[in-house]
Protein backbone atom coordinates (compact mmCIF):
# COMPACT_ATOMS: atom_id res chain seq x y z
CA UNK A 1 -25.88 18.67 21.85
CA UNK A 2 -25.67 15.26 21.29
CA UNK A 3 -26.95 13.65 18.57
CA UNK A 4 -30.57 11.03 18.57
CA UNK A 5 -30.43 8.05 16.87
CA UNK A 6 -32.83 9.56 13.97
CA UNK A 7 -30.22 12.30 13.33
CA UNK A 8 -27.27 9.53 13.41
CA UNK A 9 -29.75 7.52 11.23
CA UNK A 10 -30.03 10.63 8.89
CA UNK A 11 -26.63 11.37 8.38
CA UNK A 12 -26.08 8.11 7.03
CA UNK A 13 -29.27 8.12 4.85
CA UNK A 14 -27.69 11.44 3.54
CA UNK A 15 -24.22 10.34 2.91
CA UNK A 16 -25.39 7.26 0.93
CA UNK A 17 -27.59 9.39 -1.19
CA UNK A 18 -24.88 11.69 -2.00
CA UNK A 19 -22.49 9.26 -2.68
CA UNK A 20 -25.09 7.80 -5.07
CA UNK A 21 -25.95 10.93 -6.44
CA UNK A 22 -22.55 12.46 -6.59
CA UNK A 23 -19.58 10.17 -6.09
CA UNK A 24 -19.76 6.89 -6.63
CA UNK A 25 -23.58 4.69 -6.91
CA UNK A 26 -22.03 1.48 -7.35
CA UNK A 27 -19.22 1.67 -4.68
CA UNK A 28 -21.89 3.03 -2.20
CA UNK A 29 -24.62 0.08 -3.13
CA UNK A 30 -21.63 -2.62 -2.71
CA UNK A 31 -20.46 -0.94 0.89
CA UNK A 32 -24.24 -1.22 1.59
CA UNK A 33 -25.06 -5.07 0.57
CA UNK A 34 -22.33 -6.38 2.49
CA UNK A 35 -22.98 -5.09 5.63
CA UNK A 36 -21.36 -2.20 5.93
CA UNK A 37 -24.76 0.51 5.98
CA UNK A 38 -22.54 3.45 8.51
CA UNK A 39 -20.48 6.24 7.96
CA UNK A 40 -16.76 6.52 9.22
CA UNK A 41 -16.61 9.87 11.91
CA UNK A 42 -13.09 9.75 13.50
CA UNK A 43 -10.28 7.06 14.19
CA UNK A 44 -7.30 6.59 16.29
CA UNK A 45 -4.53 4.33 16.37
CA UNK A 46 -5.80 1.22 15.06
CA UNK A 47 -9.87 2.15 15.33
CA UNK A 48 -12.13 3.62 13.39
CA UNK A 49 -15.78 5.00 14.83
CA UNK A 50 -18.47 5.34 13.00
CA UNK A 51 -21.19 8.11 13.31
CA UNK A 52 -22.92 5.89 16.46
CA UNK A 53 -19.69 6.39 18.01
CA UNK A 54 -19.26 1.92 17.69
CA UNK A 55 -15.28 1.46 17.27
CA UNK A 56 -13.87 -0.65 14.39
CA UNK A 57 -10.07 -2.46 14.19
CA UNK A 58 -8.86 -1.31 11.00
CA UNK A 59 -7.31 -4.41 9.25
CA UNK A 60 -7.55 -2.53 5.88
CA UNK A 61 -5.61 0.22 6.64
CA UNK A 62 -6.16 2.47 3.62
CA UNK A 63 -4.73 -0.39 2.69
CA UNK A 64 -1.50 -0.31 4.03
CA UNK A 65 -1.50 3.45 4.82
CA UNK A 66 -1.91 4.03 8.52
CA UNK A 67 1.55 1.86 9.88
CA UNK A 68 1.85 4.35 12.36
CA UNK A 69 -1.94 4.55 13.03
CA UNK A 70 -4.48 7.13 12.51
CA UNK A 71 -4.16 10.38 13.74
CA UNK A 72 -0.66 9.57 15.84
CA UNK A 73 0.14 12.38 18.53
CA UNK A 74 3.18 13.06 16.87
CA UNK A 75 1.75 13.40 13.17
CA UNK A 76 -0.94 15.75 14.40
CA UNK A 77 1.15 18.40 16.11
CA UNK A 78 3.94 18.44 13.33
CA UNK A 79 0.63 19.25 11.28
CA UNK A 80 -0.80 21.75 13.34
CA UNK A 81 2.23 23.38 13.68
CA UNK A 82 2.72 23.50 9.71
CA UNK A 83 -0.87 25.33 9.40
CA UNK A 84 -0.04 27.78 11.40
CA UNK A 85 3.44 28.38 9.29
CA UNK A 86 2.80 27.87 5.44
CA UNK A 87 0.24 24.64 4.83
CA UNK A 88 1.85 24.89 1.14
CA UNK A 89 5.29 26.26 -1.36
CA UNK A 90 5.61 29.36 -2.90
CA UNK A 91 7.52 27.09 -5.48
CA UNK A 92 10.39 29.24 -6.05
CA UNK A 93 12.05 29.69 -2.45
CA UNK A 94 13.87 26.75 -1.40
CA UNK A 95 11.38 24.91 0.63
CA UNK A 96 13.38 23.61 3.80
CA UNK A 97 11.07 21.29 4.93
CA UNK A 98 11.03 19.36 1.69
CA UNK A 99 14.41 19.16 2.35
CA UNK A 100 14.63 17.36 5.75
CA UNK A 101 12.04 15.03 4.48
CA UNK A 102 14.32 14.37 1.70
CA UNK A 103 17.21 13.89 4.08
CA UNK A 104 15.08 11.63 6.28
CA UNK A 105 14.57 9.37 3.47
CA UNK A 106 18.18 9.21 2.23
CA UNK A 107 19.06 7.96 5.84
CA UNK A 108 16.64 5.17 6.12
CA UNK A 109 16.62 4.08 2.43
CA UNK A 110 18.98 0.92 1.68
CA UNK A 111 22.35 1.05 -0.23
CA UNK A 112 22.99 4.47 -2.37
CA UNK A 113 20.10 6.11 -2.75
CA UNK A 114 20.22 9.72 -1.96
CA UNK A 115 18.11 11.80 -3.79
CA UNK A 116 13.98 12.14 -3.72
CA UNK A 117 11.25 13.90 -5.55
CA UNK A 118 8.13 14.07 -3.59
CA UNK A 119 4.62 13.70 -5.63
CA UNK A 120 0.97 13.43 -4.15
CA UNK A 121 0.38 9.44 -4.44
CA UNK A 122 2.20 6.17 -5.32
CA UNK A 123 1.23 6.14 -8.87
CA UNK A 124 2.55 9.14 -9.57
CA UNK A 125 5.83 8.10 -8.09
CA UNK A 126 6.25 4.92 -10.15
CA UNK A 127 5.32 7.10 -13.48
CA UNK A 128 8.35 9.75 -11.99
CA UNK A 129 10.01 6.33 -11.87
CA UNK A 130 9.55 5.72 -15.43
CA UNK A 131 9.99 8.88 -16.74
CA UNK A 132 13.95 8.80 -14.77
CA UNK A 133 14.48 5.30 -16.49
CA UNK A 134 13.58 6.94 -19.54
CA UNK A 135 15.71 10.00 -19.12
CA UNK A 136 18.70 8.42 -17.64
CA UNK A 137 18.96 5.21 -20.16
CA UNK A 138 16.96 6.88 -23.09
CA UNK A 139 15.66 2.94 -23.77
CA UNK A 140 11.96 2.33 -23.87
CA UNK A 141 11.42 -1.02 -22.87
CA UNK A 142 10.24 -2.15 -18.64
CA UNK A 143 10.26 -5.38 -17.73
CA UNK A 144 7.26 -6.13 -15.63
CA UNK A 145 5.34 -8.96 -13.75
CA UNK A 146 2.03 -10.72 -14.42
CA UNK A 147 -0.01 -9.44 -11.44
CA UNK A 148 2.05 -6.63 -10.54
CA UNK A 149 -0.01 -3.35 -9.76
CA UNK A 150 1.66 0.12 -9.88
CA UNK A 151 -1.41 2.21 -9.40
CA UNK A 152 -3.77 3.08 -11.72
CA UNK A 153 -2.74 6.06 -14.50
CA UNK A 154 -1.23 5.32 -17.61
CA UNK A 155 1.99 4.30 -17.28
CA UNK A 156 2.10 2.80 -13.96
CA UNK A 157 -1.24 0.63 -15.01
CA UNK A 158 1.36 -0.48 -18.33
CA UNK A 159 3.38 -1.39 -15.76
CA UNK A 160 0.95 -3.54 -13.45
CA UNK A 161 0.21 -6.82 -14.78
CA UNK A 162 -3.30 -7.15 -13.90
CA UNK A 163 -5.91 -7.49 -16.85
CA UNK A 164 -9.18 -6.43 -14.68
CA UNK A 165 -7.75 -2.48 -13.98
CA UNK A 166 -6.00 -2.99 -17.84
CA UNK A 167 -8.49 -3.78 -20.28
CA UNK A 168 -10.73 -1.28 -20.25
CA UNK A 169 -8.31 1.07 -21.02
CA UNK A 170 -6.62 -0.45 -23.82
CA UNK A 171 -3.96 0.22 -26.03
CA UNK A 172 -2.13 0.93 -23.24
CA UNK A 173 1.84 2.55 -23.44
CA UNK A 174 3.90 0.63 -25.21
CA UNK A 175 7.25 -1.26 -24.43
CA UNK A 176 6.28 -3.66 -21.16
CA UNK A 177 6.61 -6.87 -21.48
CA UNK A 178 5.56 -8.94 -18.24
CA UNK A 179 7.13 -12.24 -17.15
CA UNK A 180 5.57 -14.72 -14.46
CA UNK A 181 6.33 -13.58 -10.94
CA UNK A 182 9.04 -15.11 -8.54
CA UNK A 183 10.84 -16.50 -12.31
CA UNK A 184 14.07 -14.68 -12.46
CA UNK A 185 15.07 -16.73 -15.38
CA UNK A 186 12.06 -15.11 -16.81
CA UNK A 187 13.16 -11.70 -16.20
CA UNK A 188 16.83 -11.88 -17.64
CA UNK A 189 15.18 -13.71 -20.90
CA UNK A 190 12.90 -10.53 -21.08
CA UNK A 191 15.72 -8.14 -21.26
CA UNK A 192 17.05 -7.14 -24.31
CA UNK A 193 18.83 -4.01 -25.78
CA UNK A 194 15.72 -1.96 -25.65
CA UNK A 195 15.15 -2.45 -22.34
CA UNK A 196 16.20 0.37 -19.67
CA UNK A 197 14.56 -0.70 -16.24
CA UNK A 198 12.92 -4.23 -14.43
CA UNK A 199 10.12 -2.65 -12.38
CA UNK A 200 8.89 -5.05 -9.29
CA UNK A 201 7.44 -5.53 -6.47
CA UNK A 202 9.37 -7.29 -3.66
CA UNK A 203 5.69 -8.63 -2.65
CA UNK A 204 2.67 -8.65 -4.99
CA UNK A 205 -0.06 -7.00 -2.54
CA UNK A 206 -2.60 -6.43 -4.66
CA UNK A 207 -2.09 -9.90 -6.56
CA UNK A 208 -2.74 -11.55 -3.08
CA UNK A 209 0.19 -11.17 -1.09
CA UNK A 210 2.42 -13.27 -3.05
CA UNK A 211 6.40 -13.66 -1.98
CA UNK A 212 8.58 -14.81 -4.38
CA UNK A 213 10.97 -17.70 -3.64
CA UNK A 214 13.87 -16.25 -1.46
CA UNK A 215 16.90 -15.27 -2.96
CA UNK A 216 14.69 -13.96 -5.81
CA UNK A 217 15.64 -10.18 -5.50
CA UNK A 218 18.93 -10.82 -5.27
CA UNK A 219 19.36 -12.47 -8.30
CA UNK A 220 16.88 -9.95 -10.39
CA UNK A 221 19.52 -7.40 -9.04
CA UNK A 222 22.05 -9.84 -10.13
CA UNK A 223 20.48 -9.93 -13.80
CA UNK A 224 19.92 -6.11 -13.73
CA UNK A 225 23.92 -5.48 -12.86
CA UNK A 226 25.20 -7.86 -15.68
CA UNK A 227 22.87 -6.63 -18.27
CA UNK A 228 22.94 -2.83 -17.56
CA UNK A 229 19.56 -2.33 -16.56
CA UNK A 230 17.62 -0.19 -13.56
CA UNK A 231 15.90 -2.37 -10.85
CA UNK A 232 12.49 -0.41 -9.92
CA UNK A 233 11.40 -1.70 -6.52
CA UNK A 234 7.84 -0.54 -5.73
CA UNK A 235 7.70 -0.34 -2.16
CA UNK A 236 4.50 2.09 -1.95
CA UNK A 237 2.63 -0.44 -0.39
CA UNK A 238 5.54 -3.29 1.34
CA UNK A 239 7.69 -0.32 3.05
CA UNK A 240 8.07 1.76 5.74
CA UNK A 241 8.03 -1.77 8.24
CA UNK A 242 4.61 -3.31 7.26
CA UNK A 243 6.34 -6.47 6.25
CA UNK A 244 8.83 -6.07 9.68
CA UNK A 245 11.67 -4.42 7.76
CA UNK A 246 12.09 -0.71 7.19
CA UNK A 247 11.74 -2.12 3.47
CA UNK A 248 11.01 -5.46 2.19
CA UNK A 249 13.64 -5.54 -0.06
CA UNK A 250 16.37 -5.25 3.21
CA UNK A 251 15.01 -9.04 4.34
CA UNK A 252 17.39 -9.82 0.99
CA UNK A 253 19.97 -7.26 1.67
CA UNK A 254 19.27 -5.52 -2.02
CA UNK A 255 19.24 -2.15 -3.14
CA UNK A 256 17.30 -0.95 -6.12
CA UNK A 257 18.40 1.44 -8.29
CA UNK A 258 15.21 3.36 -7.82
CA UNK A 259 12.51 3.12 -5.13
CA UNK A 260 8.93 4.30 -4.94
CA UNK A 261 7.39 5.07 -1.97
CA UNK A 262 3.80 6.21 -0.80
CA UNK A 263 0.82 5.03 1.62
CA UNK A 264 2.42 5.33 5.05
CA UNK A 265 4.75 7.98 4.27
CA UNK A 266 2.48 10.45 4.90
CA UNK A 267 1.60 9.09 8.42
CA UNK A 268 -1.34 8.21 7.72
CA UNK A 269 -2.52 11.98 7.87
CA UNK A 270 -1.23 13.73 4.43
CA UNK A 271 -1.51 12.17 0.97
CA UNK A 272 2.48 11.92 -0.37
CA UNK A 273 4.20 10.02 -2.52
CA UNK A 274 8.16 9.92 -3.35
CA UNK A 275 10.43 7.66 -5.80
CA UNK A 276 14.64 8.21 -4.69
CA UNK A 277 17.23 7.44 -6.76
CA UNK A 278 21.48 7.89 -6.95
CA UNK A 279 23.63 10.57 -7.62
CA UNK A 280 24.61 9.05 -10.82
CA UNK A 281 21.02 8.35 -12.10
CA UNK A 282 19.70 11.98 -10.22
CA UNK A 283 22.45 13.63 -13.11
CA UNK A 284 19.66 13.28 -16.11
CA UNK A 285 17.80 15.82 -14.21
CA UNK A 286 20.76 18.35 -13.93
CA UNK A 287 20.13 19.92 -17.74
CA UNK A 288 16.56 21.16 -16.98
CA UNK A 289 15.83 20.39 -12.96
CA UNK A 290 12.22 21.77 -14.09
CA UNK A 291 11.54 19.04 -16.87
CA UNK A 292 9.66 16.48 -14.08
CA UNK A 293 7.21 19.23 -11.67
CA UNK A 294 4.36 18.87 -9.43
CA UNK A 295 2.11 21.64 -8.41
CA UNK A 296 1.52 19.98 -4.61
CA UNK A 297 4.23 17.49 -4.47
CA UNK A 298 6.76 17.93 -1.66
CA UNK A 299 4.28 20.73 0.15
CA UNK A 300 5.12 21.70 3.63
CA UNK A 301 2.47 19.79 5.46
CA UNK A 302 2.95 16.31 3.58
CA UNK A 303 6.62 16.64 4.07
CA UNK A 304 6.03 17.75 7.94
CA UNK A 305 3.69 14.11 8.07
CA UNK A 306 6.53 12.43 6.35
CA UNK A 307 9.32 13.27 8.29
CA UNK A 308 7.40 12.72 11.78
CA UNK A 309 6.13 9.51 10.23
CA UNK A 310 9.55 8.00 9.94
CA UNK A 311 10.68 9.39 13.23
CA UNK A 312 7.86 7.44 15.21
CA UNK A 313 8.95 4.28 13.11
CA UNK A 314 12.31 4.24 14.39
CA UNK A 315 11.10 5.91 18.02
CA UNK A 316 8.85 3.35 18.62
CA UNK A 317 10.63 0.26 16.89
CA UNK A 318 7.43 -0.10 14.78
CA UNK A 319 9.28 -2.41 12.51
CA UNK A 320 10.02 -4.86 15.76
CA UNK A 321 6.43 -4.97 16.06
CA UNK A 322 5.09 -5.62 12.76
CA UNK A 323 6.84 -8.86 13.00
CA UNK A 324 5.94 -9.51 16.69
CA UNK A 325 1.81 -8.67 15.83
CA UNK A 326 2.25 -10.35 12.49
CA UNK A 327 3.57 -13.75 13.42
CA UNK A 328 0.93 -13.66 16.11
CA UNK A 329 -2.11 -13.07 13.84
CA UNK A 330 -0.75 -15.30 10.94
CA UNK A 331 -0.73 -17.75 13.70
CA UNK A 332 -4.15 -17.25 14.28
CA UNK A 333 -5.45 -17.01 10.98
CA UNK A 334 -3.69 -20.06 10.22
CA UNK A 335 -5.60 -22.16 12.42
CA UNK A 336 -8.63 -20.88 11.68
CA UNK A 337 -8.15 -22.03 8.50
CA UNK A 338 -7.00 -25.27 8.98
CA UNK A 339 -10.53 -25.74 10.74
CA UNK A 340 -11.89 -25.02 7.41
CA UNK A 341 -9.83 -26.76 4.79
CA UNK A 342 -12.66 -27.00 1.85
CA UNK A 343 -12.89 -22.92 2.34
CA UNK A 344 -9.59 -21.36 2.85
CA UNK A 345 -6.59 -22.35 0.87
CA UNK A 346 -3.81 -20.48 2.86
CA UNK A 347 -3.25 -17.96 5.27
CA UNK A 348 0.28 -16.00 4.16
CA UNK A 349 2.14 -12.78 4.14
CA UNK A 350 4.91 -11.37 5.95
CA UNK A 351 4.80 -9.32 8.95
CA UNK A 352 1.17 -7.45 9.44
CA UNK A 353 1.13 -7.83 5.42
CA UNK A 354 -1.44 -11.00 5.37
CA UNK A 355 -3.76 -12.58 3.40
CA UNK A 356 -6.23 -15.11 3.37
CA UNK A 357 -6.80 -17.33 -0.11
CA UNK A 358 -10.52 -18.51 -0.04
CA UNK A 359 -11.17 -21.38 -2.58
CA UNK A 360 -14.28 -19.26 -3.47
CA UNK A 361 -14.24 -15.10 -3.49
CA UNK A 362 -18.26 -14.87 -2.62
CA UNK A 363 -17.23 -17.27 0.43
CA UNK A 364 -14.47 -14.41 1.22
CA UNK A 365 -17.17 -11.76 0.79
CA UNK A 366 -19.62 -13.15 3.47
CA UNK A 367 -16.35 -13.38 5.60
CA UNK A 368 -15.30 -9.63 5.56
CA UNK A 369 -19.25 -8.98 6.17
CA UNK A 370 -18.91 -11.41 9.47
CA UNK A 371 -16.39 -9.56 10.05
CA UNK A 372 -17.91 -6.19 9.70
CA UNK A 373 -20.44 -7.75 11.89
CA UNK A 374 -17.79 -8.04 15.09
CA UNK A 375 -16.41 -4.48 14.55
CA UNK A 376 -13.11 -5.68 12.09
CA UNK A 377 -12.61 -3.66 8.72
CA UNK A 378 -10.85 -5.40 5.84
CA UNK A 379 -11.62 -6.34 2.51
CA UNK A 380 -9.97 -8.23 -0.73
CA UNK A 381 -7.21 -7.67 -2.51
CA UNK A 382 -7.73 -5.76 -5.94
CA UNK A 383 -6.32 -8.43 -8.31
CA UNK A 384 -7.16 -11.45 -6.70
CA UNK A 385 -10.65 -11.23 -4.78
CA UNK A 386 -10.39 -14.67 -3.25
CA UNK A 387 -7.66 -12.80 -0.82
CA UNK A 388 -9.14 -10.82 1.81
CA UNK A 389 -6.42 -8.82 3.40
CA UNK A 390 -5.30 -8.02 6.40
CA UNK A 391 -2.99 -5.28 7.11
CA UNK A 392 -3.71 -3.33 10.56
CA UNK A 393 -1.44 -0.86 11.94
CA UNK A 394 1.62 -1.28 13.61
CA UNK A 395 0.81 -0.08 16.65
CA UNK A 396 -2.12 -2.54 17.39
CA UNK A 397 -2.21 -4.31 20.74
CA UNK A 398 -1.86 -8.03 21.40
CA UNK A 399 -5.68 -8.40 22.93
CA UNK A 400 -6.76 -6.12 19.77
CA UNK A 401 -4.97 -8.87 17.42
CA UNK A 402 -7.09 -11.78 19.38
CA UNK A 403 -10.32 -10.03 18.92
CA UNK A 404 -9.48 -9.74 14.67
CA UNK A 405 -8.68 -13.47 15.01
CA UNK A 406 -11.85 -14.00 16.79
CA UNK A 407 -13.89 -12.08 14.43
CA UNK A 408 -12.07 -13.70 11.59
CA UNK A 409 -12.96 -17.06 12.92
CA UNK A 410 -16.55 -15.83 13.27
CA UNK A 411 -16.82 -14.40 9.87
CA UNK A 412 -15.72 -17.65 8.41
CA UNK A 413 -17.99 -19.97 10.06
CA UNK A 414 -21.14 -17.68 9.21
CA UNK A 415 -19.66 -18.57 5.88
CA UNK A 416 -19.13 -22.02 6.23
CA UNK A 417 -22.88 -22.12 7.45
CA UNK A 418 -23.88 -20.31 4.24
CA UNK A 419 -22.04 -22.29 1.72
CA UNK A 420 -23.65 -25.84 3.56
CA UNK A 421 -27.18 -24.12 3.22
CA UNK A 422 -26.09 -23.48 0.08
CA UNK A 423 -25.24 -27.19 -1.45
């Protein structure tokens, strides 16, 4: 039976209610005052419906989860297949499909790494991260940036370098110290004999989609080799080709000692999360290979997403087209905003990892709600809410990237008509 409008209209009265009663009141009042007053019912590839069946281009992306797109064929039968196996690990037989996952990564990762433990998100992968810097160097001390965000428990939020998601939860762990971004001369002053590991990201996303200088990796991996230290790369959010590389970090040709991964591993389908390391490093588990657990981590069906997730990345060249789609819609956005130079102060990123800087974040709100308004999904970026992202999937079409840059160019003059109404 399909549904009336009244029923449509009362499953979203209901979901805001419970969300309100049950979840989350403010989230669900600021969804509702900027335009956004539906409920999400099914996606695919880069759309999302809503319960009136209208279809929206996702340029938030979880953020930066669905690379491959939601729901891709291949994703969805290695899935089905796992439910109808063993959805989850006894925890004591070897688990084989942990295993190929593991392998998977090893092949695709850049220079030495070779071993992974899988968690459930990206923040618990950079505090696995930690806790082998610890372990392996038995020094207490993590170099950091200002802006930097590593997800938000304990010690991956010591680790981020953004006072908004910090504060509140103050004291914090001790032994970060965070330098200005982009400043390797910053970094090597940092480091001292306390310190065991520099913990980056090889693009701030949440900070706004800031790239350092180039060259700058390779000569924090410079200062990390003459000084003895790790070199953390946090690629939850920059790898698996959203930037147009399988990592960002291979644009410089560097090789961290440790990398964390999340978001799109789990093909946009299973929550997973991973940080990989060497054989050398992997030895300060070999004691007690118990000491660092996780109940879920490395399941059967997140590892089955994984694994298929990397295979249509390679199958389908999806790196290839992040930079194809991505140069295309920072074109776009880029002239858009050179129509409106008292409102937008940039349009950057790297492959379909993009922001826009607004000179005022309000301005930037009524621009995601213009967009709303033409069917396109995105929304700021969690450090810096003048930057409203955009970071659609991978496998979004050419005439789907001219309708976001149409929207886009809608949602900012609705703004630009706002802000003169305004003065």
């Amino acid at each position: 039976m399909t549904a009336t409008p009244s029923d449509v209209d009362a499953q979203i009265d209901a979901a805001f209610e419970r969300y309100a009663k049950h979840v989350n009141p403010a989230f669900a009042a600021l969804i509702k005052f900027m335009g956004f007053d539906t409920v999400e019912d099914r996606a695919e590839g880069a759309l999302v419906y809503d319960v009136r069946g209208r279809g929206y281009i996702d340029c938030l992306g979880g953020p930066g989860v669905f690379t491959i797109g939601h729901r891709h064929p291949k994703v969805i039968a290695a899935l089905k297949d796992q439910l109808d196996r063993m959805p989850l690990s006894s925890r004591l037989l070897l688990n084989r499909w942990q295993a190929e996952a593991a392998e998977k990564i090893a092949e695709v990762t850049p220079g030495e790494l070779q071993y992974t433990f899988f968690c459930n998100s990206g923040a618990e992968a950079v505090e696995g991260a930690l806790k082998l810097v610890r372990l392996h160097t038995r020094k207490p001390g993590v170099v950091a940036t200002i802006g930097a965000f590593h997800g938000k428990t304990f010690g991956a939020l010591s680790a981020s370098g953004g006072a908004v998601h910090k504060t509140p939860f103050e004291p914090l762990l001790p032994g970060f110290r965070h330098v200005p971004f982009g400043d390797a001369a910053a970094i090597e002053e940092a480091i001292d004999d306390t310190v065991g590991a520099v913990i980056l990201e090889p693009i701030q996303s949440e900070a706004g989609i800031i790239a350092p200088p180039e060259g700058y990796l390779r000569q924090v991996r410079e200062i990390c080799d003459e000084a003895g230290v790790l070199l953390i790369l946090d690629e939850v959010q920059t790898g698996l080709a959203r930037t147009g590389t399988m990592f960002a970090c291979d644009a410089e040709g560097v090789a961290p000692d440790i990398i964390t991964l999340g978001k799109a591993l789990g093909g946009g389908a299973m929550p997973i999360g991973a940080f990989t390391s060497t054989a050398e490093i992997w030895e300060a588990f070999r004691d007690n290979p118990l000491i660092h657990s996780s109940t879920f981590g490395g399941n059967p069906l997140a590892c089955r997403a994984a694994t298929a997730a990397l295979e249509v990345i390679a199958e389908e060249q999806l790196c290839d087209k992040a930079r194809e789609r991505g140069a295309q819609l920072l074109a776009g956005l880029q002239k858009v905003a050179a129509q409106y130079p008292d409102l937008i102060v940039e349009a950057r990123g790297r492959g379909l990892l993009l922001g826009v800087e607004f000179a005022d974040s309000d301005v930037g709100g009524i621009a995601i709600a213009g967009m709303g308004a033409r069917q396109v999904l995105s929304a700021y970026t969690l450090n810096a809410p003048k930057v409203v992202r955009f970071e659609p999937p991978a496998v979004i079409t050419g005439e789907q990237i001219d309708t976001v840059i149409s929207a886009f160019a809608h949602g900012v003059r609705v703004a630009a008509e706002v802000a003169r109404a305004a003065s």
